[in-house]
C-alpha atoms as a PDB file:
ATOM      1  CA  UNK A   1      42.592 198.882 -46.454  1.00  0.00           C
ATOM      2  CA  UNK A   2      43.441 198.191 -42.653  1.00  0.00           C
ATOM      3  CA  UNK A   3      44.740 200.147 -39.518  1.00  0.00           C
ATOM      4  CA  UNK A   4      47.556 199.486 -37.949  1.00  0.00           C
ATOM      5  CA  UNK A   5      47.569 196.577 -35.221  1.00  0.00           C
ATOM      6  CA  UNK A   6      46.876 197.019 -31.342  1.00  0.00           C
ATOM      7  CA  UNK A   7      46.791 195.683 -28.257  1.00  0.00           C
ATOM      8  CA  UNK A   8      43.785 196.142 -26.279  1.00  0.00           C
ATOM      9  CA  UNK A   9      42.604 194.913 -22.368  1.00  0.00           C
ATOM     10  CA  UNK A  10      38.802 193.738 -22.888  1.00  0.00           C
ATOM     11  CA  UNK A  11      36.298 192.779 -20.523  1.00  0.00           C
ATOM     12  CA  UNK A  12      34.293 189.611 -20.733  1.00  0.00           C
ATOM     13  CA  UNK A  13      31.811 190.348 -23.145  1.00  0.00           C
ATOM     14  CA  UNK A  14      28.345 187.742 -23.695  1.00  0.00           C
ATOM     15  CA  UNK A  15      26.476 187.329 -26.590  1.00  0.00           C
ATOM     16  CA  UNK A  16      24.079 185.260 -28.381  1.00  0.00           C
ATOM     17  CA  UNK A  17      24.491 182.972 -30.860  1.00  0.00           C
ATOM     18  CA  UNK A  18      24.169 180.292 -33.054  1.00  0.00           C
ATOM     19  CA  UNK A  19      27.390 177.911 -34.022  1.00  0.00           C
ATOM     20  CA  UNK A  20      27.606 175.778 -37.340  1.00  0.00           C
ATOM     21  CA  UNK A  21      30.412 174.667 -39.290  1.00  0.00           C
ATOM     22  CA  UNK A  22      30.880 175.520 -42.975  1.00  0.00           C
ATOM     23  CA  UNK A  23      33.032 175.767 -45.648  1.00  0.00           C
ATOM     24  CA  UNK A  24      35.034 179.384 -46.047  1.00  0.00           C
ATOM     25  CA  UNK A  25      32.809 179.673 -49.233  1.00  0.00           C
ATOM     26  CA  UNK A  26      29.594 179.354 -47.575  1.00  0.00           C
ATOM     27  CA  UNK A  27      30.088 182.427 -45.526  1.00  0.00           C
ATOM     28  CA  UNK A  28      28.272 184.410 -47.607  1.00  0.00           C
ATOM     29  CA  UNK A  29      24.968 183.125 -47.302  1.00  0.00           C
ATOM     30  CA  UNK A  30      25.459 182.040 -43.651  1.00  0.00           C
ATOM     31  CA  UNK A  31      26.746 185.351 -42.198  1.00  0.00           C
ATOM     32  CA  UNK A  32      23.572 187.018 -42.511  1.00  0.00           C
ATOM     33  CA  UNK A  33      21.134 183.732 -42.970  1.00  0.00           C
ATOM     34  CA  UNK A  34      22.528 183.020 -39.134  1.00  0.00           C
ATOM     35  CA  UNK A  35      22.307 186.782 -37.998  1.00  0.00           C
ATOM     36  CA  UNK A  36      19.022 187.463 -38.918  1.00  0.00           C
ATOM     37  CA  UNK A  37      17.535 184.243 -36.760  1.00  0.00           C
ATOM     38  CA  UNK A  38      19.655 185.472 -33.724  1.00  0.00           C
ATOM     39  CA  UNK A  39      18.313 189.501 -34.124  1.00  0.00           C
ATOM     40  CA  UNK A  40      14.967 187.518 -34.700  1.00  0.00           C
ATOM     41  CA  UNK A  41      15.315 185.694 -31.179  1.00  0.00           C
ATOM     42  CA  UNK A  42      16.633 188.814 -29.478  1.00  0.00           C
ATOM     43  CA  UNK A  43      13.290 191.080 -30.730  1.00  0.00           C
ATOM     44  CA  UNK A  44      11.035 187.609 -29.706  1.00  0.00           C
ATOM     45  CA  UNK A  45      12.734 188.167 -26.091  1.00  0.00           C
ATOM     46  CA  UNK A  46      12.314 192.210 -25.797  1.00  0.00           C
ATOM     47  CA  UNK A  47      16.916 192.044 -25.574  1.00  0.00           C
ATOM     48  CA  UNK A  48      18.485 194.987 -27.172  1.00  0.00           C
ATOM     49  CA  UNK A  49      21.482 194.090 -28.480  1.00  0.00           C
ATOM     50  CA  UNK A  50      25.061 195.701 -26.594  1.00  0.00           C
ATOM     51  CA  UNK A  51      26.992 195.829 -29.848  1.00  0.00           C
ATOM     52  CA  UNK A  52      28.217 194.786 -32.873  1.00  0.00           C
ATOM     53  CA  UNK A  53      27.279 191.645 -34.699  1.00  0.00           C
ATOM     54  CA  UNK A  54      30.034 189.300 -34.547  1.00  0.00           C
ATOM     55  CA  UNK A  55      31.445 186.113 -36.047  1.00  0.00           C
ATOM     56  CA  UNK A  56      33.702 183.639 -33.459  1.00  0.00           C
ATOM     57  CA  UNK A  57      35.783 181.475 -35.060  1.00  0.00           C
ATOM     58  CA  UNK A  58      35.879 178.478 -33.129  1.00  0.00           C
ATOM     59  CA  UNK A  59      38.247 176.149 -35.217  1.00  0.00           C
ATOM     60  CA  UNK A  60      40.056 177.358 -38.899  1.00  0.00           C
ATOM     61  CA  UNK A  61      40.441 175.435 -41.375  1.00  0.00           C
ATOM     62  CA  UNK A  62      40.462 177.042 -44.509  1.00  0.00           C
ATOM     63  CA  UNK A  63      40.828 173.956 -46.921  1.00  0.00           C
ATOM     64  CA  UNK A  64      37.386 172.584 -44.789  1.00  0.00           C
ATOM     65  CA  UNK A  65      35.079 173.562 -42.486  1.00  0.00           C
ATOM     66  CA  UNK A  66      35.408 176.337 -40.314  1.00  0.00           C
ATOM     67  CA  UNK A  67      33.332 176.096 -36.511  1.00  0.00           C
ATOM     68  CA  UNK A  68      31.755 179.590 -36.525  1.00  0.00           C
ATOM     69  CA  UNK A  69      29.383 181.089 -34.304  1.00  0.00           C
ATOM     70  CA  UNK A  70      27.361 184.186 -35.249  1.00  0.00           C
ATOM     71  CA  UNK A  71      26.456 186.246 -32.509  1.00  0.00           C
ATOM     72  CA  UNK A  72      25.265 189.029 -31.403  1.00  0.00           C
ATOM     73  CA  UNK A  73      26.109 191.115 -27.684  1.00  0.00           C
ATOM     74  CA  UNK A  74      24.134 191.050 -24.934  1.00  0.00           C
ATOM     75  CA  UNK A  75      24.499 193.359 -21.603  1.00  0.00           C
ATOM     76  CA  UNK A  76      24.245 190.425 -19.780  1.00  0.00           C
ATOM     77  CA  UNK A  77      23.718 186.691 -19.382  1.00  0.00           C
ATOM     78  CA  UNK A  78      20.896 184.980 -20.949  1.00  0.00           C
ATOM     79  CA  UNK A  79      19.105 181.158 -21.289  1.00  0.00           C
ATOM     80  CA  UNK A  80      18.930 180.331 -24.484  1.00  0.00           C
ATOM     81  CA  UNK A  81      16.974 177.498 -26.285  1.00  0.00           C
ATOM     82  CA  UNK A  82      17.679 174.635 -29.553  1.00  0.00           C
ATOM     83  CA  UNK A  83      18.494 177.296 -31.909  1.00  0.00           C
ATOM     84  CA  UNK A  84      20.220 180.720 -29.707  1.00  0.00           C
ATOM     85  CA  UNK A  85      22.666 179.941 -26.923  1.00  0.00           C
ATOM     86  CA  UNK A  86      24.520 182.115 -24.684  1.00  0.00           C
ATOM     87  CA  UNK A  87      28.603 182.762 -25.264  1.00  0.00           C
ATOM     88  CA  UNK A  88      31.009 184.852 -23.490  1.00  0.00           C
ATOM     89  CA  UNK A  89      34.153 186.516 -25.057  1.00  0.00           C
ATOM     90  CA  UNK A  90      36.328 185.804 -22.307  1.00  0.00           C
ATOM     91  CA  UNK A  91      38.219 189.235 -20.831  1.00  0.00           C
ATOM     92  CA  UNK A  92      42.087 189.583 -21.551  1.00  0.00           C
ATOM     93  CA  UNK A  93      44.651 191.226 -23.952  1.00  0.00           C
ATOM     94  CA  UNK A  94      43.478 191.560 -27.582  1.00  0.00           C
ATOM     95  CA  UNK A  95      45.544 191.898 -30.580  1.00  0.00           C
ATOM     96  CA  UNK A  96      43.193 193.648 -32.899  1.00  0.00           C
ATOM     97  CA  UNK A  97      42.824 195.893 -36.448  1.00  0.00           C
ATOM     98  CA  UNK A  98      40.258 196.931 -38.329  1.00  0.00           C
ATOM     99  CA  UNK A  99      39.651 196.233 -42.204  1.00  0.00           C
ATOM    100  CA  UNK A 100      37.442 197.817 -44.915  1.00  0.00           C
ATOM    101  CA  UNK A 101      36.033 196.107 -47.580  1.00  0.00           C
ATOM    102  CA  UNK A 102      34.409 193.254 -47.555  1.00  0.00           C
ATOM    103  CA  UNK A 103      36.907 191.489 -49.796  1.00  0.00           C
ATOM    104  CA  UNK A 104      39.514 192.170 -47.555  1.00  0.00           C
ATOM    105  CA  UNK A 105      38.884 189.623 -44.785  1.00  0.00           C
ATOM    106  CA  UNK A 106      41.276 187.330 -45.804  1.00  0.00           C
ATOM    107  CA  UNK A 107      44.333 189.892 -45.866  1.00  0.00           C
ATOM    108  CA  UNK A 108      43.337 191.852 -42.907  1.00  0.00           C
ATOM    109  CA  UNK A 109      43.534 188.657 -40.680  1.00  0.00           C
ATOM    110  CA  UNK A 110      46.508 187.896 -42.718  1.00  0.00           C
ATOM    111  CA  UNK A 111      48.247 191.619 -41.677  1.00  0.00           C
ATOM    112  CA  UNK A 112      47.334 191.006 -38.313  1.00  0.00           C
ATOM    113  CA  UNK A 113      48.609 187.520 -37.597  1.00  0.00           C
ATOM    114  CA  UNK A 114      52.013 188.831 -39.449  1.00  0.00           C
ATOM    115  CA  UNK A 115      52.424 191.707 -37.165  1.00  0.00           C
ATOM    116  CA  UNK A 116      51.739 189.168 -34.298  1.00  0.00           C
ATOM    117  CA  UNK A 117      54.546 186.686 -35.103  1.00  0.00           C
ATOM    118  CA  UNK A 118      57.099 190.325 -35.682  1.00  0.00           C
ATOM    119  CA  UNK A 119      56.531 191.005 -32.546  1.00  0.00           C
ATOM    120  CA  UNK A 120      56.351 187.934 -30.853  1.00  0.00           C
ATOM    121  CA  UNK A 121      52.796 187.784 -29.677  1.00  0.00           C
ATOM    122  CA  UNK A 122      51.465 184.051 -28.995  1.00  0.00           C
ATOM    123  CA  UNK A 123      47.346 183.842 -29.095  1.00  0.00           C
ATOM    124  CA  UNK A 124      45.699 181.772 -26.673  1.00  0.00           C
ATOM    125  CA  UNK A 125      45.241 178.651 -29.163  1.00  0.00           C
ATOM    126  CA  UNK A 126      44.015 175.120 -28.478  1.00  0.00           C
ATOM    127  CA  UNK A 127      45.157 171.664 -30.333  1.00  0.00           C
ATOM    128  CA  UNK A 128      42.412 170.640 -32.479  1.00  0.00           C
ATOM    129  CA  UNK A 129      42.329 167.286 -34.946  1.00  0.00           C
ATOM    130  CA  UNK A 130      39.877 169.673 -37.526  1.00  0.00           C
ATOM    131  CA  UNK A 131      42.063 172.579 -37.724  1.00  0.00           C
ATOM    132  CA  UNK A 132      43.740 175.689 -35.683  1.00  0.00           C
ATOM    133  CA  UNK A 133      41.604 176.061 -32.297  1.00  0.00           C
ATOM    134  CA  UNK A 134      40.777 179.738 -31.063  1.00  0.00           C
ATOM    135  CA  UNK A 135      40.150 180.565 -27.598  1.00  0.00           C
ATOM    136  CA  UNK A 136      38.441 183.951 -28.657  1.00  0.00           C
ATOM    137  CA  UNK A 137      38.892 185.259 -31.957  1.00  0.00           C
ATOM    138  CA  UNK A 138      36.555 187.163 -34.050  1.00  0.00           C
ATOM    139  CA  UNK A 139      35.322 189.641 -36.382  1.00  0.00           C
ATOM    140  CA  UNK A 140      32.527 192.556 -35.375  1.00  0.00           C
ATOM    141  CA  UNK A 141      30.922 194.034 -38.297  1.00  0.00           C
ATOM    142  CA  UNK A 142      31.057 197.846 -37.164  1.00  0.00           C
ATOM    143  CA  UNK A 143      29.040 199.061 -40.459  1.00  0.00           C
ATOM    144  CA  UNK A 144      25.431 198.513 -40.316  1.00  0.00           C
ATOM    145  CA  UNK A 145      24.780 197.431 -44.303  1.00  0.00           C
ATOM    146  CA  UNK A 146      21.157 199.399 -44.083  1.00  0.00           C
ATOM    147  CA  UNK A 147      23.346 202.514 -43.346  1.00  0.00           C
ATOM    148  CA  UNK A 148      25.783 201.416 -46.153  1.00  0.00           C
ATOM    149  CA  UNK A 149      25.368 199.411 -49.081  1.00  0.00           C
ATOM    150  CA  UNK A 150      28.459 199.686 -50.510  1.00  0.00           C
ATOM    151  CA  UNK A 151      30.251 196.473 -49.315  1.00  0.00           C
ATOM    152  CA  UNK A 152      33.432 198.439 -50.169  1.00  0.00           C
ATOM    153  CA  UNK A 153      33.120 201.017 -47.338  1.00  0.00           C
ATOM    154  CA  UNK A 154      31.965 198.333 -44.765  1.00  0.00           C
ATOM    155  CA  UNK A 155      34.465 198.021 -41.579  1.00  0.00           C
ATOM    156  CA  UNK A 156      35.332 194.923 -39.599  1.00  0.00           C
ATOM    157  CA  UNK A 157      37.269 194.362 -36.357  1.00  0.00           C
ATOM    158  CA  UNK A 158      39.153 191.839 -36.124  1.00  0.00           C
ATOM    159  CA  UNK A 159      40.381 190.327 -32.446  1.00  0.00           C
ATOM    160  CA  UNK A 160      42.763 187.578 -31.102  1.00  0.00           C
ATOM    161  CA  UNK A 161      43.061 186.984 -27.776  1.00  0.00           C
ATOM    162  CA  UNK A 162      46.530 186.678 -26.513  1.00  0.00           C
ATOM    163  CA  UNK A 163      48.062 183.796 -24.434  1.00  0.00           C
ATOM    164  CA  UNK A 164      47.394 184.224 -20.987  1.00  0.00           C
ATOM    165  CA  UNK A 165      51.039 184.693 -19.877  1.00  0.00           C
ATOM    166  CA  UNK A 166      50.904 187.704 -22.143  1.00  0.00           C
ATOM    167  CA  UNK A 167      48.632 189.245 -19.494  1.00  0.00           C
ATOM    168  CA  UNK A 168      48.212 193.140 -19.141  1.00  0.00           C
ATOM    169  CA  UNK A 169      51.407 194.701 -18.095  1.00  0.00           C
ATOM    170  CA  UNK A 170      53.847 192.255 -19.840  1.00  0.00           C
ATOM    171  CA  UNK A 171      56.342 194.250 -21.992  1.00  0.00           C
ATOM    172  CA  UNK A 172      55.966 192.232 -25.299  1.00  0.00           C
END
């Protein structure tokens, strides 16, 4: 269902996007509604994309809207316009796991925020009024659904960027 949690040093990594906020039911329809306009933009603009498609969760809050960005990587900064703007994943430690199944969202995030908390790990978080603020976490979608169909078999990363004085090097 998942692998076990990690920590992981990333580099700053920029993308393309588009942000919205939705309910946690409406993913669905948005996740690839959203994707498809940004790959759209990317093709209009000659970019190939560095990566994974992503979803950034900005602000959680599961009983309303969640502020989500659907992106996709870029090898380097862009301008965007009204609809496509630029985003960076911002470089530090990562707390990360990968789930399969589409279904399993929910208790992959869930495994990794547990095994967080065991082990004392605090995310880089922000007070927010509409819910629990993020300063970089997300999910890449590793399997390419024209490759495979089955939603079953599909694999997602998911990433939480740790509190900065949990830098590289600190014995957590």
């Amino acid at each position: 269902m998942f692998t076990e949690p990690k920590l992981e040093d990333r580099s700053e990594q920029h993308y393309m996007g588009i942000r919205t906020q939705v309910p946690m039911t409406a993913l669905e329809n948005v996740i690839p509604q959203l994707l498809d306009k940004v790959y759209g933009w990317l093709e209009k603009q000659s970019v190939v994309p560095a990566g994974a498609p992503l979803m950034r969760y900005h602000v959680i809050d599961m009983a309303g809207k969640l502020d989500i960005e659907l992106g996709v990587p870029v090898a380097s900064a862009l301008s965007g316009d009204d609809n496509v703007a630029p985003g960076v994943l911002p470089a530090g430690r990562y707390g990360t796991l990968i789930y399969t199944g589409i279904t399993n969202g929910v208790q992959g995030n869930k495994a990794l925020l547990d095994w967080a908390a065991e082990q004392g790990i605090m995310w880089n978080t922000y007070a927010s009024d509409k819910g629990d603020g993020f300063g970089a976490r997300y999910e890449s979608y590793l399997t390419d659904p024209a490759d495979e169909p089955d939603q079953a078999k599909w694999e997602t990363e998911v990433a939480i960027r740790l509190a900065d004085d949990q830098a590289p090097g600190r014995q957590l």
